[in-house]
N, C-alpha and C. Protein backbone atom coordinates (compact mmCIF):
# COMPACT_ATOMS: atom_id res chain seq x y z
N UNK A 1 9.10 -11.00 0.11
CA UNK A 1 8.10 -11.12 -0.94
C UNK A 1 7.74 -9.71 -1.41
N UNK A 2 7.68 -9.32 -2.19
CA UNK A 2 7.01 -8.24 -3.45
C UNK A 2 5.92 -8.31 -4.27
N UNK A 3 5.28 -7.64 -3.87
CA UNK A 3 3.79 -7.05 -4.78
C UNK A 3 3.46 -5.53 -5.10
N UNK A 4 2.72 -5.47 -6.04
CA UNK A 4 2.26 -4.58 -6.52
C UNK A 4 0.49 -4.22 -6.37
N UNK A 5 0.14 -3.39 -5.73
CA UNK A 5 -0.83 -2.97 -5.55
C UNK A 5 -1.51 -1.88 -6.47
N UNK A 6 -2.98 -1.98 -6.99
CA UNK A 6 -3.41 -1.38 -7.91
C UNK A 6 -4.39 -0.42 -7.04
N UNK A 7 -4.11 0.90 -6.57
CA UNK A 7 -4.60 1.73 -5.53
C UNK A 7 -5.52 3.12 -6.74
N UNK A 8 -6.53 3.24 -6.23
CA UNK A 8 -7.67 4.41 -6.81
C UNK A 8 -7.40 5.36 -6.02
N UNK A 9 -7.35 6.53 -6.62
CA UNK A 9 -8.18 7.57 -5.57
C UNK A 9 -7.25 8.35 -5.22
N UNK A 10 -5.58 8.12 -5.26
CA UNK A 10 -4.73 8.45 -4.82
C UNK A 10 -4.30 9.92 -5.74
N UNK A 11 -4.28 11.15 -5.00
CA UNK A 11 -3.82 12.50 -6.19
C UNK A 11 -2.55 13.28 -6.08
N UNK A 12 -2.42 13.22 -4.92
CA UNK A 12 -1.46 14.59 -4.49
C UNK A 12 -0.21 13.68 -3.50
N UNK A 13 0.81 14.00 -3.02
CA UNK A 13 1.74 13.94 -2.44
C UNK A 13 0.87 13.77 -0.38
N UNK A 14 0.16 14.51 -0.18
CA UNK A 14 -0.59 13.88 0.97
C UNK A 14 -0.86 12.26 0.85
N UNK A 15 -1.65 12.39 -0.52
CA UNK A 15 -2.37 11.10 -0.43
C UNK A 15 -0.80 9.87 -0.51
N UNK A 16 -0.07 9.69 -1.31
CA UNK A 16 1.32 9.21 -1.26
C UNK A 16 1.59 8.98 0.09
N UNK A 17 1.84 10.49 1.29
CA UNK A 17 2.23 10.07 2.29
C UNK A 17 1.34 8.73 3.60
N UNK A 18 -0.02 9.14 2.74
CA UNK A 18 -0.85 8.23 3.52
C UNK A 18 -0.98 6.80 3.61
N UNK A 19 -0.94 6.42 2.25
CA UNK A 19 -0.62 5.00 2.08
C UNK A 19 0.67 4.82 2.58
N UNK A 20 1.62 5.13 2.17
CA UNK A 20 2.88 4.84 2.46
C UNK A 20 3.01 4.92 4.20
N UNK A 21 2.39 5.49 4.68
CA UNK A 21 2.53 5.67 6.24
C UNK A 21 1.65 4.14 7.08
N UNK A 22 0.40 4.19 6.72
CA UNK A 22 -0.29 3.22 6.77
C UNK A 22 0.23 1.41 6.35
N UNK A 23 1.03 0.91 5.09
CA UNK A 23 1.46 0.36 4.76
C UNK A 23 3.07 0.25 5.59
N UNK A 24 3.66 1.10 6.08
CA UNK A 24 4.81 1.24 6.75
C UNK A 24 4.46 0.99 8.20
N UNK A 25 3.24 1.09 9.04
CA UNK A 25 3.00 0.29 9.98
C UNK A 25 2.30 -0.62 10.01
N UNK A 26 2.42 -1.29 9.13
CA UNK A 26 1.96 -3.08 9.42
C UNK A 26 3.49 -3.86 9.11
N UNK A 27 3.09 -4.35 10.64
CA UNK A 27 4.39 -5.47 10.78
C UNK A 27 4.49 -6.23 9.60
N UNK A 28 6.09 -6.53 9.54
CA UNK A 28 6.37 -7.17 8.34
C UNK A 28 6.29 -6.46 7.14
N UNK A 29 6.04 -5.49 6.86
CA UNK A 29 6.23 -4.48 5.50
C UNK A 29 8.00 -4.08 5.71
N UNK A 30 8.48 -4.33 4.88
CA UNK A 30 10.21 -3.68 5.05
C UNK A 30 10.22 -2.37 3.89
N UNK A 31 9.60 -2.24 2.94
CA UNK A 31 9.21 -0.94 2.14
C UNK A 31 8.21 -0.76 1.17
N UNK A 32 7.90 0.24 1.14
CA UNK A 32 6.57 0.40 0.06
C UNK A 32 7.44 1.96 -0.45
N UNK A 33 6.59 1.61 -2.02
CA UNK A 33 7.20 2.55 -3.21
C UNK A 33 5.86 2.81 -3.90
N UNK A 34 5.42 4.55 -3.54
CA UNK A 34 4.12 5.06 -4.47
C UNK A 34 4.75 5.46 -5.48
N UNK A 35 3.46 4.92 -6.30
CA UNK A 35 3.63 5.74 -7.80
C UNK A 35 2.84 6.62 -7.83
N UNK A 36 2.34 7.52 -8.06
CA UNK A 36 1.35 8.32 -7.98
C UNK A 36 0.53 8.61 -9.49
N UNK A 37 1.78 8.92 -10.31
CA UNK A 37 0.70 8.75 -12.35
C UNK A 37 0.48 7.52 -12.39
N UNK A 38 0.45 6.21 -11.78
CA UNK A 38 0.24 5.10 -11.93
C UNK A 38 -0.51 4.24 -11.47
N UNK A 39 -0.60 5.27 -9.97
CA UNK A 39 -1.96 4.24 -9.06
C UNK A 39 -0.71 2.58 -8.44
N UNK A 40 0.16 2.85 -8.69
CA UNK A 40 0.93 1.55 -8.56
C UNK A 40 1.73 1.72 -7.12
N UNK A 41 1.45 0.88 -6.11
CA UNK A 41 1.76 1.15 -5.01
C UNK A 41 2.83 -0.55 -4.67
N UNK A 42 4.22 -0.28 -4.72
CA UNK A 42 4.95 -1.79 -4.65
C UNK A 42 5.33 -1.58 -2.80
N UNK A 43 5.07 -3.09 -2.74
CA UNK A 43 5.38 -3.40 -1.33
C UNK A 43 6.10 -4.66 -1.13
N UNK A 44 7.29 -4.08 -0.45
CA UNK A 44 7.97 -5.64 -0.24
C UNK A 44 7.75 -5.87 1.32
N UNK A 45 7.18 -7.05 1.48
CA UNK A 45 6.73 -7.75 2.85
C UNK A 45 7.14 -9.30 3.16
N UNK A 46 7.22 -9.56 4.60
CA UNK A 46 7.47 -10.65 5.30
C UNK A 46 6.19 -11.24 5.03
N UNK A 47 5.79 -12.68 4.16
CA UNK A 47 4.78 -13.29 3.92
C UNK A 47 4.66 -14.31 5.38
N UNK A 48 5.43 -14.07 6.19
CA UNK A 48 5.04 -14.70 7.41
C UNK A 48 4.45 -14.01 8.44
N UNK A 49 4.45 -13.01 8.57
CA UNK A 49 4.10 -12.11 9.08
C UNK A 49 2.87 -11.19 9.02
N UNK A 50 2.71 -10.87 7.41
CA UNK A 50 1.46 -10.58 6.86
C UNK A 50 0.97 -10.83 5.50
N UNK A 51 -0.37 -11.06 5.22
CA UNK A 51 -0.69 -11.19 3.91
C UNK A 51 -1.45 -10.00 3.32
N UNK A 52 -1.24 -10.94 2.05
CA UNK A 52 -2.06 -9.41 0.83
C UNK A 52 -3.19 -8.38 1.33
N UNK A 53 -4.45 -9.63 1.95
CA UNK A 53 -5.82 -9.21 2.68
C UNK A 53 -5.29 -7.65 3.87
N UNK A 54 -4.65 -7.77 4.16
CA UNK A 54 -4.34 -7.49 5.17
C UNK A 54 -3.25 -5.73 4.93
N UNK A 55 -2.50 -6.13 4.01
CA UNK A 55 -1.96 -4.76 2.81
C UNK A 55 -3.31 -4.04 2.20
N UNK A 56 -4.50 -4.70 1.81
CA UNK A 56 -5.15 -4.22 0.87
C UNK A 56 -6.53 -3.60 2.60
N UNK A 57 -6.32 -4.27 3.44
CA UNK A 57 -7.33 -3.18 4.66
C UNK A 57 -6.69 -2.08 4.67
N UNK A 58 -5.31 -1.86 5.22
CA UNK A 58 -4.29 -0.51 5.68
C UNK A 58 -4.57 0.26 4.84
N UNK A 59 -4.58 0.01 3.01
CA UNK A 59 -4.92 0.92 2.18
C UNK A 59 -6.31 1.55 2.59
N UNK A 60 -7.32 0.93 2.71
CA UNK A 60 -8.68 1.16 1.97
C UNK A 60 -9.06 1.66 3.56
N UNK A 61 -8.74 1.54 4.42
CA UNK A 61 -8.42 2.57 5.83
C UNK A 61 -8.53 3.99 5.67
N UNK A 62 -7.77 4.04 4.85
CA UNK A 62 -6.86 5.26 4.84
C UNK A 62 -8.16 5.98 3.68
N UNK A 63 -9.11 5.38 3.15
CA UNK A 63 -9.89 5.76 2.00
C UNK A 63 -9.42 5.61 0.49
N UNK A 64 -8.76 4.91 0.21
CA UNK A 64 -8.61 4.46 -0.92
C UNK A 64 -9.17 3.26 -1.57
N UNK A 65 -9.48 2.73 -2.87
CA UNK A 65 -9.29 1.53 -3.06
C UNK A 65 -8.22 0.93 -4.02
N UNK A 66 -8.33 -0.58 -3.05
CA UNK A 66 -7.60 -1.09 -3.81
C UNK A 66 -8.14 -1.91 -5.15
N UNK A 67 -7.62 -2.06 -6.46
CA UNK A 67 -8.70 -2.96 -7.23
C UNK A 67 -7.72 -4.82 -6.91
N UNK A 68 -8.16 -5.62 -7.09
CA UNK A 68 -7.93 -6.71 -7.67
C UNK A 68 -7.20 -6.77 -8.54
């Protein structure tokens, strides 16, 4: 499954590595792709494994938000 996440806050190549690190350890994520001029964070995940709720904590962890 594939989604797209609408992430705030995100500026520099740190912040990139953070989500992406965070999102890369929750079981069932197989890859995540930052955008950074876009705020657009794509994640392809095992929907058996984990859901959206659950992509959108790891972000907002890390101090970001996610919007809706």
């Amino acid at each position: 499954m594939k989604t797209t996440l609408d992430v705030r806050g995100m500026t520099c190549g740190h912040c990139k590595m953070s989500v992406e690190g965070a999102l890369n350890e929750v079981d069932g994520v197989s890859s995540v792709e930052v955008n950074l001029e876009t705020g657009k964070v794509e994640v392809t995940y095992d929907k058996s494994k984990v859901n959206l709720e659950q992509l959108h904590e790891a972000v907002e962890e890390q101090g970001y938000d996610v919007v809706a």
